[in-house]
Protein backbone atom coordinates (compact mmCIF):
# COMPACT_ATOMS: atom_id res chain seq x y z
CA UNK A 1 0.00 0.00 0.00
CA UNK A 2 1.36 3.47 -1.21
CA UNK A 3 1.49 5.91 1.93
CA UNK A 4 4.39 7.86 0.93
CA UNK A 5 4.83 10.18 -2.23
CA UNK A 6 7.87 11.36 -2.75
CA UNK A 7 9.12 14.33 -5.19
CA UNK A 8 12.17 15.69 -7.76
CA UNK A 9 11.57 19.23 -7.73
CA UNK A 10 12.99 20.30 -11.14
CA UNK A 11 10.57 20.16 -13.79
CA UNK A 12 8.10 17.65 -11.12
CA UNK A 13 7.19 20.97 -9.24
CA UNK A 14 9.05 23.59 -10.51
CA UNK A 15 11.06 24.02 -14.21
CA UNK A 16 14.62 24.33 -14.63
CA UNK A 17 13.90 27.32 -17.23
CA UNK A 18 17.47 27.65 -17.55
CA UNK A 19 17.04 29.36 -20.92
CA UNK A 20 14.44 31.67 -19.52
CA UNK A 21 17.59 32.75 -16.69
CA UNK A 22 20.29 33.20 -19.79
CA UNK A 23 17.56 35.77 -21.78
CA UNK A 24 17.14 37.60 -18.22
CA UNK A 25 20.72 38.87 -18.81
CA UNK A 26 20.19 38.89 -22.42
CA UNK A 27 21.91 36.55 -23.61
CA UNK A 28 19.78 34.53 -26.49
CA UNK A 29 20.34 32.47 -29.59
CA UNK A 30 23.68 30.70 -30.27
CA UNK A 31 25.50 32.75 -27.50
CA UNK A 32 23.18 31.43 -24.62
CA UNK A 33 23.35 27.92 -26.16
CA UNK A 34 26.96 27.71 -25.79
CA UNK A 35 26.88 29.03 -21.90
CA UNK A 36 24.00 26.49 -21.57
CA UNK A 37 26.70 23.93 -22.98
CA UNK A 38 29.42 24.84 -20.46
CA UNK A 39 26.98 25.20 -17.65
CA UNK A 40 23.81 23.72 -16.97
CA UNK A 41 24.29 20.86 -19.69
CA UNK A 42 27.89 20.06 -18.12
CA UNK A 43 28.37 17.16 -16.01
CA UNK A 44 30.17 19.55 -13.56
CA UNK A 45 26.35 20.65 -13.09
CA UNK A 46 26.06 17.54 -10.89
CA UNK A 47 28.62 18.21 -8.53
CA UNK A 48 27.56 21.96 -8.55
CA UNK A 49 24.35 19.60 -7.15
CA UNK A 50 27.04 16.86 -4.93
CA UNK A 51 27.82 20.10 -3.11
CA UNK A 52 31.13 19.43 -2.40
CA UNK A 53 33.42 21.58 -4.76
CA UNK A 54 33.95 25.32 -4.39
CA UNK A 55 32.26 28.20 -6.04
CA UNK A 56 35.33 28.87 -7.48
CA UNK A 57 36.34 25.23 -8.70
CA UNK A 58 33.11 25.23 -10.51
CA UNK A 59 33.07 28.35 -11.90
CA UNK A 60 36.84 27.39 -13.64
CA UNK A 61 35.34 24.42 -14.79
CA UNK A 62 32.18 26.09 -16.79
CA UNK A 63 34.72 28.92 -18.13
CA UNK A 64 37.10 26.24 -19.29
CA UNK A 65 34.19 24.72 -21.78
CA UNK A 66 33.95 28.55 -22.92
CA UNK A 67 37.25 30.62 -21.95
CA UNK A 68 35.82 33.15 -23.88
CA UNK A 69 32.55 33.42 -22.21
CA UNK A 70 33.97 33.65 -18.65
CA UNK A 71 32.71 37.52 -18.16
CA UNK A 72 29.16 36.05 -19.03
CA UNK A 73 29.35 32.85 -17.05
CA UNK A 74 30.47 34.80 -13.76
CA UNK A 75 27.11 36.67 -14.44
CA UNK A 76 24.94 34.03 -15.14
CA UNK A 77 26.46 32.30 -11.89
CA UNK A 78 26.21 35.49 -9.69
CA UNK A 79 22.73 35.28 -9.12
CA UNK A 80 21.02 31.99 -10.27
CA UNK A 81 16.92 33.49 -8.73
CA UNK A 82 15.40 33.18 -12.30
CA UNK A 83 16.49 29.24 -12.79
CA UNK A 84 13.56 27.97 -11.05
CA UNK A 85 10.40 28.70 -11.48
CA UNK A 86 7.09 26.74 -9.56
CA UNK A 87 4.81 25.41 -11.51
CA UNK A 88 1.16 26.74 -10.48
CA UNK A 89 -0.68 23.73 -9.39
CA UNK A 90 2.19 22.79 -7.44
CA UNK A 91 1.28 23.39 -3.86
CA UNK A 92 -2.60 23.02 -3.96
CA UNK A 93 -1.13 19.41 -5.62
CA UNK A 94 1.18 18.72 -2.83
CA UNK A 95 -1.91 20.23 -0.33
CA UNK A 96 -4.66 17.76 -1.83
CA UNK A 97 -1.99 14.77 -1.36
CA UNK A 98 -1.48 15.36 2.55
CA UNK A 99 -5.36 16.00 2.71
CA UNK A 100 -5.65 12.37 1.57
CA UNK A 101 -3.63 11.26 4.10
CA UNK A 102 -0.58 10.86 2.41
CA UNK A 103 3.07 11.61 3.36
CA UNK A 104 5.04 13.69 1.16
CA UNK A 105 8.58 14.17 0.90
CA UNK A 106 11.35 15.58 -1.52
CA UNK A 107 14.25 14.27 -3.04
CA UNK A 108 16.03 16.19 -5.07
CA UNK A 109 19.54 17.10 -6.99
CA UNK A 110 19.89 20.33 -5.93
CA UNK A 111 22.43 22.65 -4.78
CA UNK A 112 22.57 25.26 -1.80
CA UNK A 113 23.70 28.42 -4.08
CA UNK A 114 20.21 27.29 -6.24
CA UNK A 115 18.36 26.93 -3.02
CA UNK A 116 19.58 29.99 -1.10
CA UNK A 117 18.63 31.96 -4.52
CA UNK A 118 15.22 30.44 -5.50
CA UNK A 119 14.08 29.57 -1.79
CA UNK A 120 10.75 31.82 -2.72
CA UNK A 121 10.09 29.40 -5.68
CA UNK A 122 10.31 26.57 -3.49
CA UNK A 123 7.06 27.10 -0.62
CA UNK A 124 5.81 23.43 -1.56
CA UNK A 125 8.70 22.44 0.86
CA UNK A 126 6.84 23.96 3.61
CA UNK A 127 3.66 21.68 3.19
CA UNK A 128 5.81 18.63 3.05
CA UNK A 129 6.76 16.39 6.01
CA UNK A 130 10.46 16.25 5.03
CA UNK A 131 13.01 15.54 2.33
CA UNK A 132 16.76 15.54 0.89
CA UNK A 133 18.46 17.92 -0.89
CA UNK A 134 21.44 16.60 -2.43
CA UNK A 135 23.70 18.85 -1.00
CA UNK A 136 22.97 18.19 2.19
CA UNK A 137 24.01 14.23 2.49
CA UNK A 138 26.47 14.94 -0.83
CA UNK A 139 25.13 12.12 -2.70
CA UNK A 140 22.83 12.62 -6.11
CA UNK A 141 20.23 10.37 -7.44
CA UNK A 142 20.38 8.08 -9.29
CA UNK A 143 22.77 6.71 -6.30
CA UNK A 144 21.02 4.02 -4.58
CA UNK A 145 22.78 5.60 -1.11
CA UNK A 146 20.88 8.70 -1.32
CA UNK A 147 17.22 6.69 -1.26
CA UNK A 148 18.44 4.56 1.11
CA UNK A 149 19.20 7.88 3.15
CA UNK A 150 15.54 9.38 2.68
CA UNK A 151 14.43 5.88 4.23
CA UNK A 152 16.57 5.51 7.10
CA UNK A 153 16.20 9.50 7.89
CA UNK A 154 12.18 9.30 7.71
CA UNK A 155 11.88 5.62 8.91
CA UNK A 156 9.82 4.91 5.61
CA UNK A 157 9.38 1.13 3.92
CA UNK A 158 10.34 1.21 0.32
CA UNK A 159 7.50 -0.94 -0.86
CA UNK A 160 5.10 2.03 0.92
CA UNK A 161 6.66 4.99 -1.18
CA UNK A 162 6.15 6.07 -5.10
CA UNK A 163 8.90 8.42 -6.75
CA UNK A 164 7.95 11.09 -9.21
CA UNK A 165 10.95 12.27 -11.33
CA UNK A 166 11.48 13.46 -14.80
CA UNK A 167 14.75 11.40 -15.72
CA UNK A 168 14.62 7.69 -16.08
CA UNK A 169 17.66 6.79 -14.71
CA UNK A 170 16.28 8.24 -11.60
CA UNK A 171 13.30 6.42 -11.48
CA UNK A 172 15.46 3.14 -12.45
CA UNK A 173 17.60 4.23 -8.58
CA UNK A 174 14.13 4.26 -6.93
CA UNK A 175 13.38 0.76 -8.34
CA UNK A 176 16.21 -0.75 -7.42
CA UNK A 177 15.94 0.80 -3.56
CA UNK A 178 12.11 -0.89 -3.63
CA UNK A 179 10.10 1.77 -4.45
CA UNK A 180 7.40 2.11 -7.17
CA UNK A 181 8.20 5.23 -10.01
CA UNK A 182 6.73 7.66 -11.84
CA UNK A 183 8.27 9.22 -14.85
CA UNK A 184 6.98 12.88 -15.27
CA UNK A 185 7.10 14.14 -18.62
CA UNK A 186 4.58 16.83 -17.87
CA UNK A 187 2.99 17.74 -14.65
CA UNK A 188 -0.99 17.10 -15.70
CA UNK A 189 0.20 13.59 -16.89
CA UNK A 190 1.62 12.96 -13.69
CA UNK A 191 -0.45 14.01 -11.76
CA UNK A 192 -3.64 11.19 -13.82
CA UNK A 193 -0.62 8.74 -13.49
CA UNK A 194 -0.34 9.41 -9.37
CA UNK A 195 -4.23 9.05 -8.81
CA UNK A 196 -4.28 6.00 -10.80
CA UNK A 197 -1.07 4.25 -9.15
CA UNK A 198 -3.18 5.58 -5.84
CA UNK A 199 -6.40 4.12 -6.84
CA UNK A 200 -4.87 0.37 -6.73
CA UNK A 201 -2.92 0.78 -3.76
């Protein structure tokens, strides 16, 4: 029996509209393509997410995918507030859950110079009864530790929780720590595919 739901944030509850943050500073078109590139399509992304490097040590690696972007990458990175924005139906959705009974939790790559700048975007967290930011336990999904951490911190059974996340690989970590998935390609579709999961457990 389901009795835990547990959430990704980026692009489950809120996008990563990291295009959306480039054009803020005005940077469009093939120039914000290529700082997308060396930034937030870099695999140094996920240990900007690990939390363990420096500010610093990730800033050299994004500028050395684009020496000649560093000026705009320092910007871009000065102030990351417009990365993440909540989708609307997010909290009455995380609301309706808990009024069912349900506990809901978070687990989520995400780092704290995101969270420190988007913590307004973020007032689902508030409703929930707990979660892991991967930051915090510097581990990222689809690591099977850092389910295995939301369990043991929570006290929760596997076989009791369902996942929501919008990469597969992700979901493939939850099944292998026990827990049921969801892949979210959009929110309205996960949302039919939660209340029909729900309806048979």
């Amino acid at each position: 029996m389901i009795r835990n739901i547990v959430f990704d944030i980026g692009n489950v509850l809120a996008e990563f509209s990291w295009r959306e943050h480039l054009a803020r500073f005005g940077f469009t078109g093939e120039k914000a393509e290529r700082i997308g590139k060396a930034m937030m399509l870099n695999p140094t992304w996920n240990e900007l997410d690990r939390g363990v490097w420096s500010r610093e040590k990730l800033l050299q690696s994004f500028i050395k995918e684009a020496p000649d972007l560093e000026q705009e990458i320092r910007l871009v990175f000065s102030d990351l507030s417009t990365i993440v924005r909540k989708f609307p139906k997010s909290d009455s959705w995380v609301q309706s859950l808990k009024d069912r009974g349900y506990h809901v939790y978070y687990l989520s790559n995400y780092s704290s110079h995101v969270r420190k700048d988007t913590e307004k975007e973020l007032t689902f967290m508030k409703l929930m009864d707990g979660g892991i930011m991967s930051y915090e336990v510097q581990l990222i999904k689809p690591d099977l530790a850092i389910y295995q951490t939301l369990m043991e911190r929570y006290d929760l059974q596997p076989e009791e929780c369902v996942f929501l996340d919008d990469t597969k690989a992700n979901i493939d970590g939850a099944l292998r720590a026990g827990m049921q998935g969801i892949l979210v390609k959009t929110q309205e579709q996960a949302m039919q595919d939660l209340d029909e999961l729900l309806k048979t457990n």
